[in-house]
N, C-alpha and C. Protein backbone atom coordinates (compact mmCIF):
# COMPACT_ATOMS: atom_id res chain seq x y z
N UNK A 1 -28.88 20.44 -51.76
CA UNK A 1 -29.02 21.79 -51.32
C UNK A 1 -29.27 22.65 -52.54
N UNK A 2 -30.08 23.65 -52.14
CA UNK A 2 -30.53 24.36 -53.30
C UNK A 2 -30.23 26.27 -53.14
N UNK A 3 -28.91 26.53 -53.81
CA UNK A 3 -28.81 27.61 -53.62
C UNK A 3 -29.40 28.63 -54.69
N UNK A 4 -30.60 29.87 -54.52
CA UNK A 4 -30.94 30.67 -55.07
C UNK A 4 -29.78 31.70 -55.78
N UNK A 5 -29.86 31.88 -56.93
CA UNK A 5 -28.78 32.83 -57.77
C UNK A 5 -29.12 34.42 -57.92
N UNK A 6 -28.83 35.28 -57.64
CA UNK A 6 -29.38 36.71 -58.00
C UNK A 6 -28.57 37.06 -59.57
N UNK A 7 -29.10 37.48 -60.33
CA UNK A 7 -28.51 37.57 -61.67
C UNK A 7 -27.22 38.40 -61.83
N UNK A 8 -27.10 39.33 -60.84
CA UNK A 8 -26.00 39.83 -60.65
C UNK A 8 -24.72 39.33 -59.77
N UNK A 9 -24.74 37.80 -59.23
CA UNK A 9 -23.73 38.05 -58.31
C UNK A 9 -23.74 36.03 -58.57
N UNK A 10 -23.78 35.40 -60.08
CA UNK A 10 -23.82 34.11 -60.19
C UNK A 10 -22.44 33.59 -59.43
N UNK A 11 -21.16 34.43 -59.23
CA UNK A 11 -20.22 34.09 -58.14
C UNK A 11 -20.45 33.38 -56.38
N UNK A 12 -21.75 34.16 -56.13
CA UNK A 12 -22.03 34.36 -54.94
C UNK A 12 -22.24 32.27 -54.67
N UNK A 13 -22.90 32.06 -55.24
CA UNK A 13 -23.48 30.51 -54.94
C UNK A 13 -22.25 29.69 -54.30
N UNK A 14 -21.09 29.41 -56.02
CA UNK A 14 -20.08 28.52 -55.37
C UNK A 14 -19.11 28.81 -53.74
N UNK A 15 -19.18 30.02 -53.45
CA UNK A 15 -18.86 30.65 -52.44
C UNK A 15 -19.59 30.40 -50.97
N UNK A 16 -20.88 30.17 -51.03
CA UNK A 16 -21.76 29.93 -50.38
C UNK A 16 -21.92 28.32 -50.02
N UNK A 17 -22.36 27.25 -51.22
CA UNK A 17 -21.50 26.34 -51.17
C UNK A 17 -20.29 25.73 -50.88
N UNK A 18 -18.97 26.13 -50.97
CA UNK A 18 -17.54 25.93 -50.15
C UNK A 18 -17.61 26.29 -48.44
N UNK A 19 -18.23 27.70 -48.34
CA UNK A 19 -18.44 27.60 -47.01
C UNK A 19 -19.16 26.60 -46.11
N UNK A 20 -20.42 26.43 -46.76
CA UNK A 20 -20.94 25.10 -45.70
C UNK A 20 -20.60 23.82 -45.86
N UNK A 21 -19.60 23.44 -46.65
CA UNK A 21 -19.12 22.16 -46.93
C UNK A 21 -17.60 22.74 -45.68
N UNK A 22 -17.04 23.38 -45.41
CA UNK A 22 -16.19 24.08 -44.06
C UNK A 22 -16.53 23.56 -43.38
N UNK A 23 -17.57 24.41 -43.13
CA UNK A 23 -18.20 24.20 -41.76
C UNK A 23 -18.27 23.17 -41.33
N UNK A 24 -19.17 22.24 -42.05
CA UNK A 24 -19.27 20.82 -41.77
C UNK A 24 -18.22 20.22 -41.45
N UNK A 25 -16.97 19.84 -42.64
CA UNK A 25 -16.20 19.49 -42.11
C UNK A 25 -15.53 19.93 -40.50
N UNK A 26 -15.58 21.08 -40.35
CA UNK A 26 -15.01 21.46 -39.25
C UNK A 26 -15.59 20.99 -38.29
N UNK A 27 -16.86 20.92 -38.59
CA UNK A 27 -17.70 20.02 -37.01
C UNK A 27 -16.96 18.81 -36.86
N UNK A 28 -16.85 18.08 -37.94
CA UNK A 28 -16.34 16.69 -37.66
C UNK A 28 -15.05 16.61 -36.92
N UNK A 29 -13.81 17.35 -37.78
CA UNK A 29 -12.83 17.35 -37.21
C UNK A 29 -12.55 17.77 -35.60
N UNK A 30 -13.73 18.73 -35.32
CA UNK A 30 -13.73 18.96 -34.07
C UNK A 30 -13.90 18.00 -33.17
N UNK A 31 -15.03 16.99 -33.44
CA UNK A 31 -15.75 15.89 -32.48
C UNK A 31 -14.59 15.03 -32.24
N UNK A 32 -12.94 14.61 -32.88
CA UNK A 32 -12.22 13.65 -32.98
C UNK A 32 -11.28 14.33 -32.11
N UNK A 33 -11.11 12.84 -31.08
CA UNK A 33 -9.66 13.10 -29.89
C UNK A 33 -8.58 12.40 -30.42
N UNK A 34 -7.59 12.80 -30.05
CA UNK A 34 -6.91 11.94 -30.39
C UNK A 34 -4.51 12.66 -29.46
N UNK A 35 -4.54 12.13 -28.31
CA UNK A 35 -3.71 12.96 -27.84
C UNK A 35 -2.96 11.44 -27.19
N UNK A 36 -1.38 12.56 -27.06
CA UNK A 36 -0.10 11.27 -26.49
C UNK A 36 -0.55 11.77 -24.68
N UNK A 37 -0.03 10.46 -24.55
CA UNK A 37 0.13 10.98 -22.74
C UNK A 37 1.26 10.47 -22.45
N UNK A 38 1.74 11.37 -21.30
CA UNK A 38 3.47 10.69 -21.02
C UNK A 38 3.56 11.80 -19.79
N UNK A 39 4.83 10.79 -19.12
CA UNK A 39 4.60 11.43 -17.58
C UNK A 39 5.18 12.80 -17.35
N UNK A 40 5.81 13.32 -18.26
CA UNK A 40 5.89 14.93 -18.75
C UNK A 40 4.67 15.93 -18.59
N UNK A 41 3.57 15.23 -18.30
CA UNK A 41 2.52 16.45 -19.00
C UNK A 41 1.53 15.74 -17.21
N UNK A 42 2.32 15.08 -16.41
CA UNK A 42 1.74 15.40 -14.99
C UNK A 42 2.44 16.55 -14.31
N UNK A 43 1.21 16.43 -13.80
CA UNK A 43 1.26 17.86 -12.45
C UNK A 43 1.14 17.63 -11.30
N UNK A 44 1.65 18.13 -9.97
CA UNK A 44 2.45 19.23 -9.92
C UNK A 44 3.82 18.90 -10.52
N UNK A 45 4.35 17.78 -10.56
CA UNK A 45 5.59 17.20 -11.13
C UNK A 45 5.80 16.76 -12.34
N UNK A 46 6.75 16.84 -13.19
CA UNK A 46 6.96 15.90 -14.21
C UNK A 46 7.29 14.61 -13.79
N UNK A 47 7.32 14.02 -14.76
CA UNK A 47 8.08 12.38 -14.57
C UNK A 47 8.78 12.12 -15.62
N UNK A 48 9.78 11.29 -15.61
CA UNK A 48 10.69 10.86 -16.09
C UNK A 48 10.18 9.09 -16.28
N UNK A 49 9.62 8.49 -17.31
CA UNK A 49 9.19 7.55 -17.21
C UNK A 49 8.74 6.85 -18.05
N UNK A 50 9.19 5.31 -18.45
CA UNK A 50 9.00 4.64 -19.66
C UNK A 50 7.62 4.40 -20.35
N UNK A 51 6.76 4.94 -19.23
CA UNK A 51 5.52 4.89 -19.88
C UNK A 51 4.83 5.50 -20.70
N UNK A 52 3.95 4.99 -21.57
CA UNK A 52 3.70 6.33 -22.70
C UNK A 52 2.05 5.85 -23.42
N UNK A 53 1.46 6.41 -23.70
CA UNK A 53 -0.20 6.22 -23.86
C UNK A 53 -0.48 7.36 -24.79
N UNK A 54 -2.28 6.63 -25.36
CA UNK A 54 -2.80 7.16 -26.72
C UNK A 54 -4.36 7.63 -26.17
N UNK A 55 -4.68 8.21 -26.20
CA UNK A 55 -6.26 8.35 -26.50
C UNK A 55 -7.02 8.73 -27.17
N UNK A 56 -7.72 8.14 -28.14
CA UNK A 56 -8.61 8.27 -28.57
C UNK A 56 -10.01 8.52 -28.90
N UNK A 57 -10.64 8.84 -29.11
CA UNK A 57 -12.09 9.33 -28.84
C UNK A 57 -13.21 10.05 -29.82
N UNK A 58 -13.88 10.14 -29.83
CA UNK A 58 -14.91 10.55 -30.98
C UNK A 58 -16.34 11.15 -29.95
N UNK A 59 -16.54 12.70 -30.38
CA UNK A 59 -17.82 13.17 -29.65
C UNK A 59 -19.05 12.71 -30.64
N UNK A 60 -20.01 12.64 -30.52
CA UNK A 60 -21.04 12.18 -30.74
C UNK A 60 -22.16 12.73 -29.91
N UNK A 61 -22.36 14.51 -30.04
CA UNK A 61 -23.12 14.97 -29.14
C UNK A 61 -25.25 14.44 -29.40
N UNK A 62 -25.41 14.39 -30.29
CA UNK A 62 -26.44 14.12 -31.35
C UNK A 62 -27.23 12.70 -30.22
N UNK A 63 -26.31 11.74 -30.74
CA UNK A 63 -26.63 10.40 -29.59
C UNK A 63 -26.07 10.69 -27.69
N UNK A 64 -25.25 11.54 -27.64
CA UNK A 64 -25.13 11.84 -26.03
C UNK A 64 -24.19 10.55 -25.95
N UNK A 65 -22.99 10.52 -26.89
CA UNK A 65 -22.04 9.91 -26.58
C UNK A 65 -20.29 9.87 -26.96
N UNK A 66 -19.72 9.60 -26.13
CA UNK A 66 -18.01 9.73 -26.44
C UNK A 66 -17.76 8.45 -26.66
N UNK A 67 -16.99 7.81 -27.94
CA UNK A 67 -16.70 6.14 -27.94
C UNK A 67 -15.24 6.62 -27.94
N UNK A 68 -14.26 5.98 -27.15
CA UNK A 68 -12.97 6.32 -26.88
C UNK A 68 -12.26 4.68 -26.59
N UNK A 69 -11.00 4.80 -27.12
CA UNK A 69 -9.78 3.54 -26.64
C UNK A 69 -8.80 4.21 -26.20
N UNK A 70 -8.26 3.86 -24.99
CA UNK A 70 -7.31 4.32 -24.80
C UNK A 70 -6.01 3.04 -24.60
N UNK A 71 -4.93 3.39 -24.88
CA UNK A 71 -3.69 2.38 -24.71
C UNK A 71 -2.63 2.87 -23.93
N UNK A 72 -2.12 1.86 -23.43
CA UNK A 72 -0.65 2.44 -22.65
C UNK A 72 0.09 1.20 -22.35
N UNK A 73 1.49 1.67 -22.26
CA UNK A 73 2.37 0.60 -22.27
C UNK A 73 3.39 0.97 -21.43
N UNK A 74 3.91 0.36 -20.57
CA UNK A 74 5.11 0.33 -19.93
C UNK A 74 4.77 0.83 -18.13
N UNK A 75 3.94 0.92 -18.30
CA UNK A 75 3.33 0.70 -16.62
C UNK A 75 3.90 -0.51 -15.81
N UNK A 76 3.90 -0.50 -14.55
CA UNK A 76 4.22 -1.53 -14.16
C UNK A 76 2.78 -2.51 -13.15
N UNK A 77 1.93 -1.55 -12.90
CA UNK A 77 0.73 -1.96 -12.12
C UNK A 77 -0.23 -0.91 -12.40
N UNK A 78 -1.05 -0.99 -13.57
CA UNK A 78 -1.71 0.20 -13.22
C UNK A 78 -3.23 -0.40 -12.33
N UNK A 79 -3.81 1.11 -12.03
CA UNK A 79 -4.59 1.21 -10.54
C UNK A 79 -5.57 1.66 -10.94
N UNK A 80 -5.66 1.91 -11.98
CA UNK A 80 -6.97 3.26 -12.92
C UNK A 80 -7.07 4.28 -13.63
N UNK A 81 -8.05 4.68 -14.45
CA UNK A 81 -7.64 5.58 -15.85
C UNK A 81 -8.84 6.43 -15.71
N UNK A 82 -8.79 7.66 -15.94
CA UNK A 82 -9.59 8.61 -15.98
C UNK A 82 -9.75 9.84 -16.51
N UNK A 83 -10.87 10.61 -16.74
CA UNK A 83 -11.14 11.96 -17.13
C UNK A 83 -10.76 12.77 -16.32
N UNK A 84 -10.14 13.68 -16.11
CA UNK A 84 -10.68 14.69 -15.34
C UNK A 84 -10.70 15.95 -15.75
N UNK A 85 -11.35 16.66 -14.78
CA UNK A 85 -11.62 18.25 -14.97
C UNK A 85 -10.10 18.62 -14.37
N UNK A 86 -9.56 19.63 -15.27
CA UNK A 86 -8.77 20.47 -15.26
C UNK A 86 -7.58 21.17 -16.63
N UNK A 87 -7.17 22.40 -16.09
CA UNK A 87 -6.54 23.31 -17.50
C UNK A 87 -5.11 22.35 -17.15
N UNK A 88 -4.41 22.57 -18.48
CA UNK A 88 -2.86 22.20 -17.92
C UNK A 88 -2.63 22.71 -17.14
N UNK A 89 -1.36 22.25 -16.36
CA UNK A 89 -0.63 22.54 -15.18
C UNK A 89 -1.61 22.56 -13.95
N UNK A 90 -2.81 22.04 -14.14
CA UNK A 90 -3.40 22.17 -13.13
C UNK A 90 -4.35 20.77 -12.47
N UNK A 91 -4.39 19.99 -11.24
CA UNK A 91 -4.92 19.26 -11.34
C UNK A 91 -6.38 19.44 -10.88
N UNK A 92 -7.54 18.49 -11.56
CA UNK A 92 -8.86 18.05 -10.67
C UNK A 92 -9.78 17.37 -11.03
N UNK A 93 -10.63 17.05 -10.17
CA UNK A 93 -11.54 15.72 -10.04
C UNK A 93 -11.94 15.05 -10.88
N UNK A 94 -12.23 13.84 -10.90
CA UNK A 94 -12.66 12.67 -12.09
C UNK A 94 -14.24 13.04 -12.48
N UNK A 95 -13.94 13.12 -13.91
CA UNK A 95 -15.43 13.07 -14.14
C UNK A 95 -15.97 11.72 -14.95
N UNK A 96 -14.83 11.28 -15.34
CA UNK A 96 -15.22 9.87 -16.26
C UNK A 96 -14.61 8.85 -15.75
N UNK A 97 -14.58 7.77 -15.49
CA UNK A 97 -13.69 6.67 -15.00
C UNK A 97 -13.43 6.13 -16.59
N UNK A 98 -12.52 5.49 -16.94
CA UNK A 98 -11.81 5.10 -18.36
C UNK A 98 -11.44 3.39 -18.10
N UNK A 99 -10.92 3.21 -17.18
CA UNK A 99 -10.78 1.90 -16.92
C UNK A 99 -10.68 1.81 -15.06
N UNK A 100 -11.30 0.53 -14.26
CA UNK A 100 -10.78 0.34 -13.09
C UNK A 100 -10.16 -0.93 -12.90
N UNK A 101 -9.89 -1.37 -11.45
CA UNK A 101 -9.30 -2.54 -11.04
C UNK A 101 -9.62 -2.84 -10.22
N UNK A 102 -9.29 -3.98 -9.36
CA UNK A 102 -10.12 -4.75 -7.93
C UNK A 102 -10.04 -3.75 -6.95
N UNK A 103 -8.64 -3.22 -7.07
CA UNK A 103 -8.31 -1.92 -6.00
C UNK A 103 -9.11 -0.73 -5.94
N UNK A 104 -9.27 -0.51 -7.35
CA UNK A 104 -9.85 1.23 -7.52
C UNK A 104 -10.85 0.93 -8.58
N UNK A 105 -11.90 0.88 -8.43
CA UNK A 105 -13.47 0.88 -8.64
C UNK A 105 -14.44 1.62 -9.18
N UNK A 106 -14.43 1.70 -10.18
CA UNK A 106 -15.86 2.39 -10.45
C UNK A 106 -17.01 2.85 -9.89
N UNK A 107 -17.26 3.71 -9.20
CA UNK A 107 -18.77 3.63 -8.67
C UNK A 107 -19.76 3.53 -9.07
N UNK A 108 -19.65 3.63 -10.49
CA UNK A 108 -20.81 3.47 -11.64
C UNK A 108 -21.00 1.92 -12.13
N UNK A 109 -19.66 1.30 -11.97
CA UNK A 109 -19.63 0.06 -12.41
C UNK A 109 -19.71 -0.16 -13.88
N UNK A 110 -19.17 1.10 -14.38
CA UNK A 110 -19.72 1.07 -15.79
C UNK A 110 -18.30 0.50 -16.82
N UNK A 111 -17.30 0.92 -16.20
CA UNK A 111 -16.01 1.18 -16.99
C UNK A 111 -15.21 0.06 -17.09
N UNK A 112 -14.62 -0.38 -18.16
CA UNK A 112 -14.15 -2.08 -18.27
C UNK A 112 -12.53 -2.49 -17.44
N UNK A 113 -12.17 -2.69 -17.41
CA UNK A 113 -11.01 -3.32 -16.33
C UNK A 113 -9.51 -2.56 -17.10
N UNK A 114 -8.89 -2.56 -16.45
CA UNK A 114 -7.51 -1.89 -17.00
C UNK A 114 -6.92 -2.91 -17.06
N UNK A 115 -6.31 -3.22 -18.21
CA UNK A 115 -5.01 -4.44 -18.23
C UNK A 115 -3.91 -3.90 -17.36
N UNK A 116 -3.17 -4.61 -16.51
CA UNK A 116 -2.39 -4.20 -15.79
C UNK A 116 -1.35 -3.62 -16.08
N UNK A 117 -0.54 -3.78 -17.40
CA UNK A 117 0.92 -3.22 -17.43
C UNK A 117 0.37 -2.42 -18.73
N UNK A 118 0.64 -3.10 -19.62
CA UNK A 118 0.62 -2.58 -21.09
C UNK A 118 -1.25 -3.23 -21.60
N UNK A 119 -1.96 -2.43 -23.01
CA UNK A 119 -2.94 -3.00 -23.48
C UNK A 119 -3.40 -1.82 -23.74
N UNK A 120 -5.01 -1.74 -24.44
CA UNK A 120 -6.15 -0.94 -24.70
C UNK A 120 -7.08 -1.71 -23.75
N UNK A 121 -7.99 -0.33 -23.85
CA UNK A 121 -9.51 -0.64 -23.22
C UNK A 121 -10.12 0.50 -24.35
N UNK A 122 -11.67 -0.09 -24.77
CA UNK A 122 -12.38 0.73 -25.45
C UNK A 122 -13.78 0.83 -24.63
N UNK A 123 -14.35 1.76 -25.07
CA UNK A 123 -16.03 1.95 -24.41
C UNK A 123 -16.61 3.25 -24.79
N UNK A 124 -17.65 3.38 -24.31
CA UNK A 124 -18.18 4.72 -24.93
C UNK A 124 -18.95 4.92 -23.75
N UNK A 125 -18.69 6.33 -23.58
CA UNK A 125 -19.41 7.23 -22.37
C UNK A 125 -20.60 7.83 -22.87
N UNK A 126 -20.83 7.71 -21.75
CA UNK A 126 -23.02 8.16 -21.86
C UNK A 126 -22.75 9.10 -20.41
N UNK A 127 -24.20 9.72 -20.24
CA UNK A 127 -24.23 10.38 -19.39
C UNK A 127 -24.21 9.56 -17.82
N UNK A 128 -24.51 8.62 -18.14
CA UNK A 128 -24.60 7.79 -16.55
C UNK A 128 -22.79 7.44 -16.36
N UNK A 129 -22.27 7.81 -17.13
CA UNK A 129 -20.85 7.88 -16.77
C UNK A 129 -20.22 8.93 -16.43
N UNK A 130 -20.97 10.25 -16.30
CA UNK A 130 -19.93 11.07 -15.41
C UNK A 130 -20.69 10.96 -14.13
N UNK A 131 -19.20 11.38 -13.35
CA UNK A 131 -19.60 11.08 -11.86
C UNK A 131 -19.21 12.62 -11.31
N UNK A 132 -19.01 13.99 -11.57
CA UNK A 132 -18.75 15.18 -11.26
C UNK A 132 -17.38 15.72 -11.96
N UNK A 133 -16.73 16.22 -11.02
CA UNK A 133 -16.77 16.43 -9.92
C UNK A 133 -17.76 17.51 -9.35
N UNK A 134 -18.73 17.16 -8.22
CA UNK A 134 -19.34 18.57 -7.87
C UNK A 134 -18.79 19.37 -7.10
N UNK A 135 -17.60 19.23 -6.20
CA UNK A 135 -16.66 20.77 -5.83
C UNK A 135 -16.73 21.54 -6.90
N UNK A 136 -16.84 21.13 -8.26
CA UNK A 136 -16.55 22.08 -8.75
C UNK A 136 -17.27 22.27 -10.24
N UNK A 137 -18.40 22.01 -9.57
CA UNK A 137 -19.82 22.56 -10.10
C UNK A 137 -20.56 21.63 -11.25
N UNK A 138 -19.65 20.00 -11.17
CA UNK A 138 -20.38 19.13 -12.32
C UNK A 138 -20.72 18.21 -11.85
N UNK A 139 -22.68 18.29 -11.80
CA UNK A 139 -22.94 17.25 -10.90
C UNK A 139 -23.12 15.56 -12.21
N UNK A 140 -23.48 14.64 -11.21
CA UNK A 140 -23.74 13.58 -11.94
C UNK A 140 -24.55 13.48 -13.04
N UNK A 141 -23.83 12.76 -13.91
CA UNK A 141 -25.19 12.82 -15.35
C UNK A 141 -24.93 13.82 -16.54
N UNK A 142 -24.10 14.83 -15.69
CA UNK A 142 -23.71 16.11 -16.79
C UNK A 142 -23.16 15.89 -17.98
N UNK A 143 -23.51 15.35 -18.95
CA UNK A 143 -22.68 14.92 -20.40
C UNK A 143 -21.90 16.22 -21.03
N UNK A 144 -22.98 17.08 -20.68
CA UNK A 144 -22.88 18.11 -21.57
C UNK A 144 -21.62 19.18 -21.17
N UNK A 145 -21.59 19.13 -19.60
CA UNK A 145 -20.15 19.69 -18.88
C UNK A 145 -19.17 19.12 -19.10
N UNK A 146 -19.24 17.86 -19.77
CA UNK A 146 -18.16 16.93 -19.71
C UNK A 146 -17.81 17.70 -21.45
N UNK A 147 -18.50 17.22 -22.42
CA UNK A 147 -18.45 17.75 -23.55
C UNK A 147 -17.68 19.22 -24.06
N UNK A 148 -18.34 19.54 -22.69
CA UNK A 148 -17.90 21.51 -22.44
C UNK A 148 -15.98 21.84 -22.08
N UNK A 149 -16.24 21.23 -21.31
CA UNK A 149 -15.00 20.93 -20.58
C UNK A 149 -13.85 20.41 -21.55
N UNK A 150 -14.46 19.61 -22.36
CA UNK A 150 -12.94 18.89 -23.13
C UNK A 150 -12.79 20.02 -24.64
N UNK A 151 -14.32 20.69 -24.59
CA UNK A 151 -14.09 21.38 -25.88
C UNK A 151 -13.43 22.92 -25.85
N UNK A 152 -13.19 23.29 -24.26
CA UNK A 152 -12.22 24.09 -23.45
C UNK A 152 -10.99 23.88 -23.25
N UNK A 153 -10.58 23.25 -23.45
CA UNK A 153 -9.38 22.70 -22.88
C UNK A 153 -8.93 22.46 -21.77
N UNK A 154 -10.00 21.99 -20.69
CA UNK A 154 -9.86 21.77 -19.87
C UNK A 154 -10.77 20.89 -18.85
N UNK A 155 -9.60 19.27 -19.70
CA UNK A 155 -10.17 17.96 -19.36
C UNK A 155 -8.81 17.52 -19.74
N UNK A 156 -8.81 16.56 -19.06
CA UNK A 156 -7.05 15.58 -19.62
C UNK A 156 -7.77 13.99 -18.99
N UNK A 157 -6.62 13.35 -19.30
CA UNK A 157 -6.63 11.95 -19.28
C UNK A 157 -5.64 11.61 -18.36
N UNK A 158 -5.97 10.83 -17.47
CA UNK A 158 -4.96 10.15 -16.09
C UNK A 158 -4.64 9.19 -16.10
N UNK A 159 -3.78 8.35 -16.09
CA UNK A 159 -3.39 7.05 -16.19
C UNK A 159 -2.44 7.02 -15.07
N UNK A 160 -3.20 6.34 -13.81
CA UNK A 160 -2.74 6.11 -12.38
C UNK A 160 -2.50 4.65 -12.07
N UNK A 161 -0.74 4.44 -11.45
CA UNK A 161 0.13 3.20 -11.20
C UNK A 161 0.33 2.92 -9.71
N UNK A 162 0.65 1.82 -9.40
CA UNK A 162 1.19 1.46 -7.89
C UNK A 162 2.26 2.51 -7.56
N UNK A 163 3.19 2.33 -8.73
CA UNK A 163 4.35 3.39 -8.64
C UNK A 163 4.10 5.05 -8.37
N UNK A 164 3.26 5.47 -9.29
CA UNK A 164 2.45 7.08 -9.26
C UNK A 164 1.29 6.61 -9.29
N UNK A 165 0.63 6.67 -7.76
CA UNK A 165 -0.44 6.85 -7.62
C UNK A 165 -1.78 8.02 -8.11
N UNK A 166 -0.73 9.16 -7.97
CA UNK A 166 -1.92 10.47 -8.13
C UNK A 166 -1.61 11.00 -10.00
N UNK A 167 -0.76 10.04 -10.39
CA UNK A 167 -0.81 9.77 -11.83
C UNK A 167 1.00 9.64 -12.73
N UNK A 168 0.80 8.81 -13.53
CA UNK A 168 2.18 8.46 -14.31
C UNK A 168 2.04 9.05 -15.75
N UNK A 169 1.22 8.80 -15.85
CA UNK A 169 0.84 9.58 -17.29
C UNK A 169 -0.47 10.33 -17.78
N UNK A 170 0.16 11.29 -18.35
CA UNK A 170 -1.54 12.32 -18.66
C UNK A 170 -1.06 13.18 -19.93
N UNK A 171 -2.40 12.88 -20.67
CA UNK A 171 -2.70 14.25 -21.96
C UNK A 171 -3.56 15.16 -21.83
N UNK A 172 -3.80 16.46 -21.83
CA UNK A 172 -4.83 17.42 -22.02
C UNK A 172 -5.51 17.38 -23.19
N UNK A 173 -6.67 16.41 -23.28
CA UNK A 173 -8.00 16.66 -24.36
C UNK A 173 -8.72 18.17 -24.87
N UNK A 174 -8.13 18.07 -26.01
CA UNK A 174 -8.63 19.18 -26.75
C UNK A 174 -8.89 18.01 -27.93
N UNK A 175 -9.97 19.18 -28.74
CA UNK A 175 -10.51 18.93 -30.04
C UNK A 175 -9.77 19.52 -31.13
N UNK A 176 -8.65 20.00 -31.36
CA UNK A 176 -7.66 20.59 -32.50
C UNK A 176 -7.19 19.62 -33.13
């Protein structure tokens, strides 16, 4: 990079320089997920519950992709793992499937199998992996709502059991 000097203000450069080396960094740090889930942070209810999970994730808007692992342990059957649209305290619809099972299915067929109790699953989301929700205005394919959504704060992670079906454990995805 080549910063021009005005003879009066040779301060001005290194200043100019530090800032866009910021910035940058700040993009990066932004693109990285990384949140606990635990049955505290479901809604409408808390839970009280030995289970406890990681997610991980990395935006990658450039290629139109999220590469994410997620882990959890102490489940007793889980049923399926997912994105969804919504602020804390609030629940709604799947936009990413994260892992399924014989029971609960992918419709995309895209998303790798959930180990049943404890384990990771890794993969990376593309746009043929969101599936909406369109109640509420994100139709299929939308990467970029999905992107939008988590860089709002308002997207979390579901990790759904035989035991809690409508979910045992969840984190709200933010980029901080």
């Amino acid at each position: 990079m080549h910063v021009t000097q005005h003879p009066r203000t040779p301060w001005l450069a290194p200043i100019v320089v530090s800032a866009l080396l910021a910035t940058t960094a700040t993009a990066h740090a932004k693109d990285r997920l990384d949140i606990h889930l635990s049955g505290y942070s479901e809604v409408p209810n808390s839970l009280s519950t030995e289970a406890s999970g990681r997610f991980k994730g990395k935006i990658d808007e450039k290629s139109g992709t999220i590469t994410y692992e997620l882990s959890y342990s102490g489940l007793v059957e889980v049923r399926q793992a997912h994105i969804h649209l919504g602020r804390r305290a609030l629940n709604g619809g799947i936009m990413v499937w994260l892992c399924q099972t014989a029971i609960n299915v992918d419709p995309t067929g895209l998303s790798p199998v959930c180990p049943p109790q404890s384990g990771t699953v890794s993969g990376v989301i593309r746009a043929e992996n969101v599936i909406g929700p369109p109640g509420q205005g994100v139709t299929a394919g939308a990467f970029e709502a999905l992107v939008g959504a988590i860089r709002a704060n308002a997207a979390y992670v579901n990790v759904h059991s035989a035991a809690y079906p409508l979910g045992e454990i969840r984190g709200q995805l933010r980029d901080d």
